[in-house]
N, C-alpha and C. Protein backbone atom coordinates (compact mmCIF):
# COMPACT_ATOMS: atom_id res chain seq x y z
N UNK A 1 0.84 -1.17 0.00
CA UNK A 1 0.00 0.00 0.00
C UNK A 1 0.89 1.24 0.00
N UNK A 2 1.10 2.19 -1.09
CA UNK A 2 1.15 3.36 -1.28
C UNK A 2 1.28 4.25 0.06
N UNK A 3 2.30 5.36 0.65
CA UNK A 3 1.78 6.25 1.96
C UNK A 3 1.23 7.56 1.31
N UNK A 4 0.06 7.53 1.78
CA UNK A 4 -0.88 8.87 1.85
C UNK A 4 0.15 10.13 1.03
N UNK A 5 -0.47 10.78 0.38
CA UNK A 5 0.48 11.84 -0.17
C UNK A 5 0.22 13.04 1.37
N UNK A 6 -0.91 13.03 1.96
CA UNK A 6 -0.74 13.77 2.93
C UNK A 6 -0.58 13.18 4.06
N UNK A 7 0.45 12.27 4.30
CA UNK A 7 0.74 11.72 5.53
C UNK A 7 2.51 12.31 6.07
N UNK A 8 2.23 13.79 5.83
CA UNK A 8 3.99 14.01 6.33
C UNK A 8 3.71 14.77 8.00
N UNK A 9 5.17 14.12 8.28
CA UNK A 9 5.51 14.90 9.70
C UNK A 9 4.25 14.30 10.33
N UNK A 10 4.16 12.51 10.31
CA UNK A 10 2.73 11.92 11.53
C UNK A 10 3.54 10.58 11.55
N UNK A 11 4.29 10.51 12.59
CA UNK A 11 5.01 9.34 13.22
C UNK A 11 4.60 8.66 12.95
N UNK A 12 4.75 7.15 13.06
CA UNK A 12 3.75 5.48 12.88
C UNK A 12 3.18 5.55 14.76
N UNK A 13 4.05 6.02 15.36
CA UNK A 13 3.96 5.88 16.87
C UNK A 13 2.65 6.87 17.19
N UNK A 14 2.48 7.58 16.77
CA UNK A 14 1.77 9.03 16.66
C UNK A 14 0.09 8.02 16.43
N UNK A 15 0.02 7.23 15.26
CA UNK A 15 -0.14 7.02 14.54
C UNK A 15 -1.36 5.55 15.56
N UNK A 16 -0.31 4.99 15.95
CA UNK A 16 -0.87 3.99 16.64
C UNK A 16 -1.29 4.07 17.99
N UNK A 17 -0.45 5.52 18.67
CA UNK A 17 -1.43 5.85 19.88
C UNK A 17 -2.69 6.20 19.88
N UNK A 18 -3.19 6.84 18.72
CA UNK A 18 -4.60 7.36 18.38
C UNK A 18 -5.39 5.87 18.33
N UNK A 19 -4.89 5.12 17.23
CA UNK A 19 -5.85 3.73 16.97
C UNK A 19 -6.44 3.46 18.31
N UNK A 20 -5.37 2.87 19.61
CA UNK A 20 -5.10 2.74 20.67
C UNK A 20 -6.36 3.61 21.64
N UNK A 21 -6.02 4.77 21.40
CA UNK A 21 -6.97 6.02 22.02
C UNK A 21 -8.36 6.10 21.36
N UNK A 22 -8.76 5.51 20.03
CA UNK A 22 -10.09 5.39 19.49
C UNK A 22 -11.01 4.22 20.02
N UNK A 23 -9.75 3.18 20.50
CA UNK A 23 -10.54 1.63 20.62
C UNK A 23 -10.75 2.07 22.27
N UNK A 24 -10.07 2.92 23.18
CA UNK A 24 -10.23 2.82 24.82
C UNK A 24 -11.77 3.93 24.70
N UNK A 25 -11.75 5.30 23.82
CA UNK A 25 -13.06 5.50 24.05
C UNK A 25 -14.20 5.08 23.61
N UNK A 26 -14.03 4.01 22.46
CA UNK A 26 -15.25 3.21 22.58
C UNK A 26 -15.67 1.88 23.04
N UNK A 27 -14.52 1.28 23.83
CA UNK A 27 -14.50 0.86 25.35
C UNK A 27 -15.54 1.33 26.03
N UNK A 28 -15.03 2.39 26.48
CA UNK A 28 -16.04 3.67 27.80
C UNK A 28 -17.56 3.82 27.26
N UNK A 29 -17.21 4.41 26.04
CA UNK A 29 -18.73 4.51 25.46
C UNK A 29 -20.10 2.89 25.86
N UNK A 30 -18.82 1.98 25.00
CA UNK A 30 -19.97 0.20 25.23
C UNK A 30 -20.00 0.22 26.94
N UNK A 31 -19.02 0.34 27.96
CA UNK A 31 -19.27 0.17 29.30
C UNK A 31 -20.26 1.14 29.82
N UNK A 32 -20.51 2.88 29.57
CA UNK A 32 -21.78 3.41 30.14
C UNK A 32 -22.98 3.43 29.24
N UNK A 33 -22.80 2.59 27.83
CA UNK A 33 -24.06 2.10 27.33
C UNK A 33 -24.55 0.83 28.07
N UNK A 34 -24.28 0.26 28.81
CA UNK A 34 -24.15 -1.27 29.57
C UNK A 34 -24.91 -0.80 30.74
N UNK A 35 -24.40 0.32 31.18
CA UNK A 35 -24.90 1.20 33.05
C UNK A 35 -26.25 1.78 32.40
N UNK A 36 -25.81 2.33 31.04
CA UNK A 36 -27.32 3.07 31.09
C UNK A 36 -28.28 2.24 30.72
N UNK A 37 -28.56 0.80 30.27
CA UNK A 37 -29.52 -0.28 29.88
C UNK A 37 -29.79 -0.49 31.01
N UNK A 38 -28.72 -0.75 32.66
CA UNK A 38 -29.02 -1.28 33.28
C UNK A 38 -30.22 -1.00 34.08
N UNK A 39 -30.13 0.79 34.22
CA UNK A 39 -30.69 1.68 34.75
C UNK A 39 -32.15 2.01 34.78
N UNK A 40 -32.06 1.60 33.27
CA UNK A 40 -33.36 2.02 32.82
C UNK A 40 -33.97 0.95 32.63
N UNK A 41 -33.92 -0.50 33.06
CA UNK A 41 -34.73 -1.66 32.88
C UNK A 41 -35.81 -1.70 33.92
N UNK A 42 -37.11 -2.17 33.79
CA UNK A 42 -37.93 -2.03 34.82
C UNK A 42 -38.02 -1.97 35.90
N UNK A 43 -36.96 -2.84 36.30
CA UNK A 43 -37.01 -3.55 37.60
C UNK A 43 -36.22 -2.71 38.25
N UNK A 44 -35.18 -1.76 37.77
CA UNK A 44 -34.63 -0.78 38.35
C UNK A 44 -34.92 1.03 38.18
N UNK A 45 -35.55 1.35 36.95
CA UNK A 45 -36.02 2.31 36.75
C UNK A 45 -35.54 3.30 37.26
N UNK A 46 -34.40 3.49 37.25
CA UNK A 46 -33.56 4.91 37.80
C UNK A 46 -33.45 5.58 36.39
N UNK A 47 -34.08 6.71 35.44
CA UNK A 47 -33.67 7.03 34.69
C UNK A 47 -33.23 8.12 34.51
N UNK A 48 -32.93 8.98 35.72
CA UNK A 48 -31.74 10.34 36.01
C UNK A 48 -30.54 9.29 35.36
N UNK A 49 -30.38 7.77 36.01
CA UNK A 49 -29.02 7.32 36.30
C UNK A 49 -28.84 7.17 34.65
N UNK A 50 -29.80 6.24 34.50
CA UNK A 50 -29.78 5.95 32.50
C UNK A 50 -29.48 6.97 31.57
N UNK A 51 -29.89 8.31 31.59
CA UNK A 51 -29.77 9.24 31.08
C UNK A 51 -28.05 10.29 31.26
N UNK A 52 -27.83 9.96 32.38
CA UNK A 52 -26.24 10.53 33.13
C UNK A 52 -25.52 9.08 32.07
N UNK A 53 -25.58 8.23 32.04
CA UNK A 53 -24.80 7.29 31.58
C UNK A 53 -25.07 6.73 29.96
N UNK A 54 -26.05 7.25 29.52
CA UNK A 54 -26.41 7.44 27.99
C UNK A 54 -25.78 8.57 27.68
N UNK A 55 -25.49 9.99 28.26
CA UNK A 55 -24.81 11.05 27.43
C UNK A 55 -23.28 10.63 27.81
N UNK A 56 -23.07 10.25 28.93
CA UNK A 56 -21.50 9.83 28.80
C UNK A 56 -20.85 8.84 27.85
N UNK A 57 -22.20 7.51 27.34
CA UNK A 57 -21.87 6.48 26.28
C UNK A 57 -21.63 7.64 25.06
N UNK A 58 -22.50 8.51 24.60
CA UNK A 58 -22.32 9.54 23.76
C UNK A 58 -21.10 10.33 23.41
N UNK A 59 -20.79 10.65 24.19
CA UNK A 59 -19.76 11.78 24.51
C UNK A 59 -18.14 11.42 24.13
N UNK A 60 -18.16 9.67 24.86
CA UNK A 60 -17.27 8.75 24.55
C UNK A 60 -17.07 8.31 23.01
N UNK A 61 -18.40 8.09 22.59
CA UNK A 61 -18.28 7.92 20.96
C UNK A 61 -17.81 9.27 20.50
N UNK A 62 -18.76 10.26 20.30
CA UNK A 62 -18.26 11.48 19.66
C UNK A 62 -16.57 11.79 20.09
N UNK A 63 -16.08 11.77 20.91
CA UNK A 63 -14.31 11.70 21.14
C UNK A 63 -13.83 10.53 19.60
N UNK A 64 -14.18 9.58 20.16
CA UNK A 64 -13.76 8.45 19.51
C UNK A 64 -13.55 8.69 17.48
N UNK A 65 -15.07 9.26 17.02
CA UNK A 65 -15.48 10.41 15.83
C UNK A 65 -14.44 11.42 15.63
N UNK A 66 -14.25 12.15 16.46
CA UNK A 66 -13.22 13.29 16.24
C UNK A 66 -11.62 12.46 16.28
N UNK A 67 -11.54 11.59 16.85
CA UNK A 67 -10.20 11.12 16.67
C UNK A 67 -9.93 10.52 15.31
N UNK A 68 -11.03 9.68 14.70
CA UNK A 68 -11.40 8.91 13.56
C UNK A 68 -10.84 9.86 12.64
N UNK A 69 -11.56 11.16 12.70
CA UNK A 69 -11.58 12.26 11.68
C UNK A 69 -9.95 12.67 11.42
N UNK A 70 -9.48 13.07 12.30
CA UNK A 70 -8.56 13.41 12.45
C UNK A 70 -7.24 12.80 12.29
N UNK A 71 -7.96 11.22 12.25
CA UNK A 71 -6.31 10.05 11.86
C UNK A 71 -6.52 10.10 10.58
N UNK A 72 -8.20 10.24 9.82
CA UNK A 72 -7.83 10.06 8.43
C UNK A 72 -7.58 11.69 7.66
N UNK A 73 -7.91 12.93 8.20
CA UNK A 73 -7.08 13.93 7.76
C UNK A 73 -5.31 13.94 7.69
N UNK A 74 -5.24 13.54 8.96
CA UNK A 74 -3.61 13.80 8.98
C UNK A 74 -2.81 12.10 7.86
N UNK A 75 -3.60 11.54 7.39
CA UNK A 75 -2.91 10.51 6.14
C UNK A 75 -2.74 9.08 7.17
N UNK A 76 -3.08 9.05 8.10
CA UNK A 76 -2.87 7.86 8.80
C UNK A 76 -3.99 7.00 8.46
N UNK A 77 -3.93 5.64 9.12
CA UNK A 77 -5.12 4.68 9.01
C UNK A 77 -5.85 4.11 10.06
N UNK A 78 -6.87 4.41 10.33
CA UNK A 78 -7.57 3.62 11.52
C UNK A 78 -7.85 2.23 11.53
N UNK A 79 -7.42 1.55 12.45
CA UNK A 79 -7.42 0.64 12.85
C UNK A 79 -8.07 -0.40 14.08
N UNK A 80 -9.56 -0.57 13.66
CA UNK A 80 -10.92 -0.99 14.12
C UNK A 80 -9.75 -2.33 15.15
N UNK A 81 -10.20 -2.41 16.20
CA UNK A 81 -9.74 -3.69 17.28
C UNK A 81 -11.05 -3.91 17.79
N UNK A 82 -10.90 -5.38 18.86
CA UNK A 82 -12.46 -5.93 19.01
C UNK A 82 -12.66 -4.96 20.47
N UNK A 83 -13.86 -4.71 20.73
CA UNK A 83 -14.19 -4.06 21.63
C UNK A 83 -14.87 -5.29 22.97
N UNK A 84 -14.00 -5.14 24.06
CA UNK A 84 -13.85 -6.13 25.45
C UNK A 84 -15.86 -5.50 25.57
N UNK A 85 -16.11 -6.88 26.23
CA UNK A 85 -17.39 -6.64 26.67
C UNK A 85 -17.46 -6.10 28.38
N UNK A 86 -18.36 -5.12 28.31
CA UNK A 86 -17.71 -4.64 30.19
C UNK A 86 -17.82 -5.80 31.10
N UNK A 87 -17.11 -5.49 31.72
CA UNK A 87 -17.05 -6.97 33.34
C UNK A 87 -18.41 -7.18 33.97
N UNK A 88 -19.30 -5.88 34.38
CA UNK A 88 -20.20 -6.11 34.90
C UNK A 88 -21.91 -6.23 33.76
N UNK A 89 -22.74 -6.85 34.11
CA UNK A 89 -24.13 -6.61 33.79
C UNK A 89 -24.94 -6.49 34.44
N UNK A 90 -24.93 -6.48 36.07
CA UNK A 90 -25.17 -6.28 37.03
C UNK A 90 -25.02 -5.11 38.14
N UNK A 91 -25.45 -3.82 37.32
CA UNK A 91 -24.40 -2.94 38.09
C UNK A 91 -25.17 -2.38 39.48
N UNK A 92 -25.74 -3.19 40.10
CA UNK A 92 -26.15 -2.77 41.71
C UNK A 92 -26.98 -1.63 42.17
N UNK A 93 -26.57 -1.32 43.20
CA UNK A 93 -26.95 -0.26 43.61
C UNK A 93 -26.42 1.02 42.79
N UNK A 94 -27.13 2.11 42.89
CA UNK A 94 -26.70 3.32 41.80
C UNK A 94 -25.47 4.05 42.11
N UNK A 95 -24.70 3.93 43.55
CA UNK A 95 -22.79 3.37 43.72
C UNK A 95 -22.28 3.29 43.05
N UNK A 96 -22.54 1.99 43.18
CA UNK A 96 -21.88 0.77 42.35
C UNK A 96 -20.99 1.21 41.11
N UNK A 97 -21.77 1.67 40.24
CA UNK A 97 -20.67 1.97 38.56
C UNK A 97 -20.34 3.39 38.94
N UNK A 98 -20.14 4.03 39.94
CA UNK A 98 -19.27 5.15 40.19
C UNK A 98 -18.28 5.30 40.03
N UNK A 99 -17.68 4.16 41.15
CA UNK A 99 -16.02 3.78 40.96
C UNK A 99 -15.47 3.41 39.66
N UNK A 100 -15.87 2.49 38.90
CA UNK A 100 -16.02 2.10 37.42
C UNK A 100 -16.23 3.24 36.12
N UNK A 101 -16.92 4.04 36.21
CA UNK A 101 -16.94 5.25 35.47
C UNK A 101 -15.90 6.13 35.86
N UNK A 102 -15.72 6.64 36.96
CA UNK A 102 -14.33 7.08 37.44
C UNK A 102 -12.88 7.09 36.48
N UNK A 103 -12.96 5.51 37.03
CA UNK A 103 -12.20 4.43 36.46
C UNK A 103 -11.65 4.74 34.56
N UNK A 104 -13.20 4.50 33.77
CA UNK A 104 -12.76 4.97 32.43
C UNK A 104 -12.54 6.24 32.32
N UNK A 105 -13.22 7.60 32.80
CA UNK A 105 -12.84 8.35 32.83
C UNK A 105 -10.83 8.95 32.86
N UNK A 106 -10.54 8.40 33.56
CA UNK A 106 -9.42 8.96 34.08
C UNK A 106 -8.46 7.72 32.93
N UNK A 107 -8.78 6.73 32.22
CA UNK A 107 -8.29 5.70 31.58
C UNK A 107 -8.61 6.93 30.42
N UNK A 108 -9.79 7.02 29.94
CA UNK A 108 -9.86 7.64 28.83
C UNK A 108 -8.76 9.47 28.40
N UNK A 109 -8.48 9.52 29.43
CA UNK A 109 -8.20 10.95 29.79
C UNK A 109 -6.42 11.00 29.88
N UNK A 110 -6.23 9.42 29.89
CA UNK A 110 -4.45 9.76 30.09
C UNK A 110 -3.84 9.43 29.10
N UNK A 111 -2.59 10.01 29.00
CA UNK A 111 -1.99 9.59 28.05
C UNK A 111 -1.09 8.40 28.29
N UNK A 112 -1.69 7.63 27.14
CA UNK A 112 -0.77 6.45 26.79
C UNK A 112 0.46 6.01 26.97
């Protein structure tokens, strides 16, 4: 394969931290789409909680979009990996995925 005529001055390293950084926020995104199903199922019906954890699944994708955009402006290639299914389906009391959102938060937020 040919390199991008506009792929100058964008490391391979550069290059593969983003891939890296696209697949962890849509990680975060599938884990508070997981909290916000949980939330909003009958039997628990918290839907302040469903709704707090549906715009964060959001928010996580749209990052994920702007990174997309931005690997294929600068001549690089994105590189789709399988997305881990979250640990929990059970997420408890409305606690419970605090620590865990936290968690991606501050995962999503560091550098590599």
């Amino acid at each position: 394969m040919a390199m991008s005529k506009v792929k100058q001055n964008f490391h391979s390293d550069s290059e593969a931290l983003i891939n890296k950084q696209i697949n962890m926020e849509l990680y975060a995104s599938y884990v508070y789409l997981s909290m916000s199903s949980y939330f909003a199922r009958d039997d628990i019906a918290l839907l302040g909680f469903s709704k707090r954890f549906r715009d964060a699944s959001n928010e996580e994708k749209e990052h994920a979009e702007l990174l997309i955009d931005y690997q294929n402006m600068r001549g690089g290639r994105v590189v789709f990996r399988e997305i881990a299914k979250p640990t929990c389906d059970e997420w408890g009391q409305p606690w419970r995925p605090l620590k865990p959102a936290l968690s991606l938060r501050r995962l999503s937020m560091s550098p590599s």
